[in-house]
Protein backbone atom coordinates (compact mmCIF):
# COMPACT_ATOMS: atom_id res chain seq x y z
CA UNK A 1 -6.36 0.00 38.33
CA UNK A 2 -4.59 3.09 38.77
CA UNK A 3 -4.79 4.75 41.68
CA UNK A 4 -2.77 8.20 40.76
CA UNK A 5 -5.85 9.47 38.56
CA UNK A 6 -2.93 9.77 35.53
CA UNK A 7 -3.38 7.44 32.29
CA UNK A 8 -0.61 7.31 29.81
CA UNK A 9 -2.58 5.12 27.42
CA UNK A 10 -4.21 8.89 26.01
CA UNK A 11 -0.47 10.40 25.27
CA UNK A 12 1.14 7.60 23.85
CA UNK A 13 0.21 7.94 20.70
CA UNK A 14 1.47 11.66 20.87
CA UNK A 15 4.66 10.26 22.37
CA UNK A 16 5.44 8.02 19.52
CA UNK A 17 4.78 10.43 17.11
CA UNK A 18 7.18 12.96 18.94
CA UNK A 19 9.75 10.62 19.13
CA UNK A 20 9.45 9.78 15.44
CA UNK A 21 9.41 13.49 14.32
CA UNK A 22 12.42 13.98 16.64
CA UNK A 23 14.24 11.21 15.43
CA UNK A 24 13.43 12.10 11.60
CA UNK A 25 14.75 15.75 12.13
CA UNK A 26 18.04 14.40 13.84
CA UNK A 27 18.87 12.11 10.76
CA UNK A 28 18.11 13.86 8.35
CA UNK A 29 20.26 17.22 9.73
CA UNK A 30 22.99 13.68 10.32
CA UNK A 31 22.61 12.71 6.31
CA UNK A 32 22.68 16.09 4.83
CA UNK A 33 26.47 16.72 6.52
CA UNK A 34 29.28 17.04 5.59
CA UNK A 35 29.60 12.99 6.37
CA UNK A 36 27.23 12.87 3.68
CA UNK A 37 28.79 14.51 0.84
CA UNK A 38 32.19 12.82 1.41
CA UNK A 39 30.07 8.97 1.57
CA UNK A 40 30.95 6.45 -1.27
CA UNK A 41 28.01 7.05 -3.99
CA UNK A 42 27.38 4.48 -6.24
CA UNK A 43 25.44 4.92 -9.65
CA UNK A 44 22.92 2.11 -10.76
CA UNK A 45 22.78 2.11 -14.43
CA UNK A 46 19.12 0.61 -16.20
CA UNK A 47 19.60 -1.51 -19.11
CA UNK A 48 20.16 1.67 -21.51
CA UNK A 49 22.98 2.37 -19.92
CA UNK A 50 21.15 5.79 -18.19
CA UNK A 51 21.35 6.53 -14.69
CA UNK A 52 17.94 5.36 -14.33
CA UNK A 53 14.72 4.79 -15.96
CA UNK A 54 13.38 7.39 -18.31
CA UNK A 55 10.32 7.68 -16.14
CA UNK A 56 10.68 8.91 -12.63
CA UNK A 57 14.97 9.79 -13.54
CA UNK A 58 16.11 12.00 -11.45
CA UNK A 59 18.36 13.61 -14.62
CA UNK A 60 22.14 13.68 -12.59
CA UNK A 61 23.05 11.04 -10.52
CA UNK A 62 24.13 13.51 -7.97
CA UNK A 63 20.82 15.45 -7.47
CA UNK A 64 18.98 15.11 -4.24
CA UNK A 65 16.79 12.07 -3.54
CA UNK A 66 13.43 14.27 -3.59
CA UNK A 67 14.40 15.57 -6.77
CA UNK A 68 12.24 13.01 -8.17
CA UNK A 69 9.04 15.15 -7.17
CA UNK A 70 10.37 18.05 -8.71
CA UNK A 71 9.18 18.64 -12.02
CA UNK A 72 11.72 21.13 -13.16
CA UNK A 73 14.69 18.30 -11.99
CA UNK A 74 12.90 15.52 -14.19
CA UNK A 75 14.81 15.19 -17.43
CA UNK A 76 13.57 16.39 -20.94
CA UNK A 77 12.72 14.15 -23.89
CA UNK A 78 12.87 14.85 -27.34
CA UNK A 79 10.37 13.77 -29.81
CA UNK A 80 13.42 12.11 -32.26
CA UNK A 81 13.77 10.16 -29.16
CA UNK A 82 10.34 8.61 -28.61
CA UNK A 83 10.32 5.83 -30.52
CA UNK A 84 7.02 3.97 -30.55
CA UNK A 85 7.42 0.28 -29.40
CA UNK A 86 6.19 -2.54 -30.84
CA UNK A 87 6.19 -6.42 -30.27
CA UNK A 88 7.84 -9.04 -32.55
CA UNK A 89 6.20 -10.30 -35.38
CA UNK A 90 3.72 -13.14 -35.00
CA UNK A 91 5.38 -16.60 -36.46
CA UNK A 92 3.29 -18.22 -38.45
CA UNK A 93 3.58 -21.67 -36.74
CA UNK A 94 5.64 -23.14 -33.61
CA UNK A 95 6.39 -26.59 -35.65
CA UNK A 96 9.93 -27.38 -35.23
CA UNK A 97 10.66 -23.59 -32.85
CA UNK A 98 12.31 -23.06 -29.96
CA UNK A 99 10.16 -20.83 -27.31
CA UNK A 100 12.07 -19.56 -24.46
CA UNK A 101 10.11 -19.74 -21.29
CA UNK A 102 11.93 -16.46 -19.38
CA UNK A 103 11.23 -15.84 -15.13
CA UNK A 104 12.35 -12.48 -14.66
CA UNK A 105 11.87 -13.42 -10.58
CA UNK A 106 8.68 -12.15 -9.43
CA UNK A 107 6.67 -14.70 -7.36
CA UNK A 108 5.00 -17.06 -9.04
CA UNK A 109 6.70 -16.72 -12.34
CA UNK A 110 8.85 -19.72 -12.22
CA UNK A 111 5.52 -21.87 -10.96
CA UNK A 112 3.26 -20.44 -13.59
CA UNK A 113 6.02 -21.41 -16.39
CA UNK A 114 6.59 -24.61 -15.84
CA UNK A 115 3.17 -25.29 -16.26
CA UNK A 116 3.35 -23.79 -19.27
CA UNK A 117 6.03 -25.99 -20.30
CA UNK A 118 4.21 -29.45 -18.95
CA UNK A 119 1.44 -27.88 -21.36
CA UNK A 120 3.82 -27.08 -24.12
CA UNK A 121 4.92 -31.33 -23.70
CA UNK A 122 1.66 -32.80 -23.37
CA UNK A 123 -0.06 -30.81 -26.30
CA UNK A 124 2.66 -29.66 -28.82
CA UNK A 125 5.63 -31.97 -28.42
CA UNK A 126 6.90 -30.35 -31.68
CA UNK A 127 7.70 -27.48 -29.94
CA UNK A 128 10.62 -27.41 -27.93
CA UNK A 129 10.25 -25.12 -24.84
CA UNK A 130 13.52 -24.07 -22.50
CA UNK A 131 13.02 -22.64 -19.14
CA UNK A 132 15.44 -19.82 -17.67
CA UNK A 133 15.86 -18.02 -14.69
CA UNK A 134 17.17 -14.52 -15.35
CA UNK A 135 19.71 -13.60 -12.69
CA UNK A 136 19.69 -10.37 -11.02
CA UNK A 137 16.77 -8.52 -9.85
CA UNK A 138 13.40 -8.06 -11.97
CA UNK A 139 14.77 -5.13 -13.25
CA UNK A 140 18.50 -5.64 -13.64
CA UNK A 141 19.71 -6.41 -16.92
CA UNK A 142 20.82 -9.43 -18.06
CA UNK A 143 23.04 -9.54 -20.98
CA UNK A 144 24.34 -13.01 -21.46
CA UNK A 145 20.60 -14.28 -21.32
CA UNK A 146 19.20 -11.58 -24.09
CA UNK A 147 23.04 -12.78 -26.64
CA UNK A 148 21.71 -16.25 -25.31
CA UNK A 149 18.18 -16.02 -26.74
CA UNK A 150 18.97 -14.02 -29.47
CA UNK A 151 20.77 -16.89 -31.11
CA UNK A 152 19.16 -19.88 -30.15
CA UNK A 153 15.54 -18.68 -29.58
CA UNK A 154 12.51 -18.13 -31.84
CA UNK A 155 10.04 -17.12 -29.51
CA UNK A 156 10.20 -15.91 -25.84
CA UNK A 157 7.46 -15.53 -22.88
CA UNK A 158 8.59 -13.63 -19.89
CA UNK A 159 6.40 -14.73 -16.77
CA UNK A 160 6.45 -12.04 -14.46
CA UNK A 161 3.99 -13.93 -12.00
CA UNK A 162 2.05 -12.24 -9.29
């Protein structure tokens, strides 16, 4: 017990969020310096060779990082350049095909696809089923494995897990 009559327990949740709002203020005046400006940037490219992907861009890979809320910094798309999307043909039969059996690294993915592929044996030995683990981050392109399937592939499944 506390004999001064004086509990901090009350202000410490003010003092925290001080100390955070201070704190936020000081780096962001810090990151927004010259120190800033002059700091290696380094452009991350999506697979289509863009800066980014085409939703959520930020349009120059200069602008600021809250450009992303603004809706006069988000880039314009053409109708000539929406192309509707569709998914591969259906084959007609897996006799005698090769199905790729793709983890693009989200958890659970590689799990859930080898069980596919136990099923694949047990049920439809015909079918020959490879498993690959595409390098990189979900989202990072990975060229060799797309020229890889392309050749030797006539089906794919990407497991994305969860």
């Amino acid at each position: 017990m506390s004999t001064s009559g004086f509990h901090a327990r009350p202000y410490l949740g003010w003092l925290v969020a001080g100390a955070v709002l201070i704190a936020s203020f000081l780096g962001y005046r810090h990151l927004t310096g010259p120190a800033a400006s002059e700091s290696k940037r380094i452009t991350v490219l999506d697979p289509r060779g863009q800066p980014s992907g085409v939703f959520g861009r930020r349009g120059a890979p200069d602008s600021h990082m809250m450009a992303l809320y603004d809706p006069d910094t988000h880039p314009t798309v053409s109708r000539d350049e929406l192309v509707p999307l569709r998914m591969a043909p259906r084959l007609d039969s897996l006799d005698n095909k090769t199905i790729y059996l793709v983890d693009t690294g989200f958890a659970g993915g590689k799990e859930f696809l080898e069980e596919m592929q136990a099923w694949f044996k047990r049920n439809m030995p015909y079918v020959k089923t490879v498993l690959r683990i595409k390098s990189g981050t979900p989202y990072s392109d990975s060229p060799e494995l797309w020229a890889e399937i392309k050749k030797n592939a006539d089906g794919v499944v990407f497991g994305v897990g969860g």
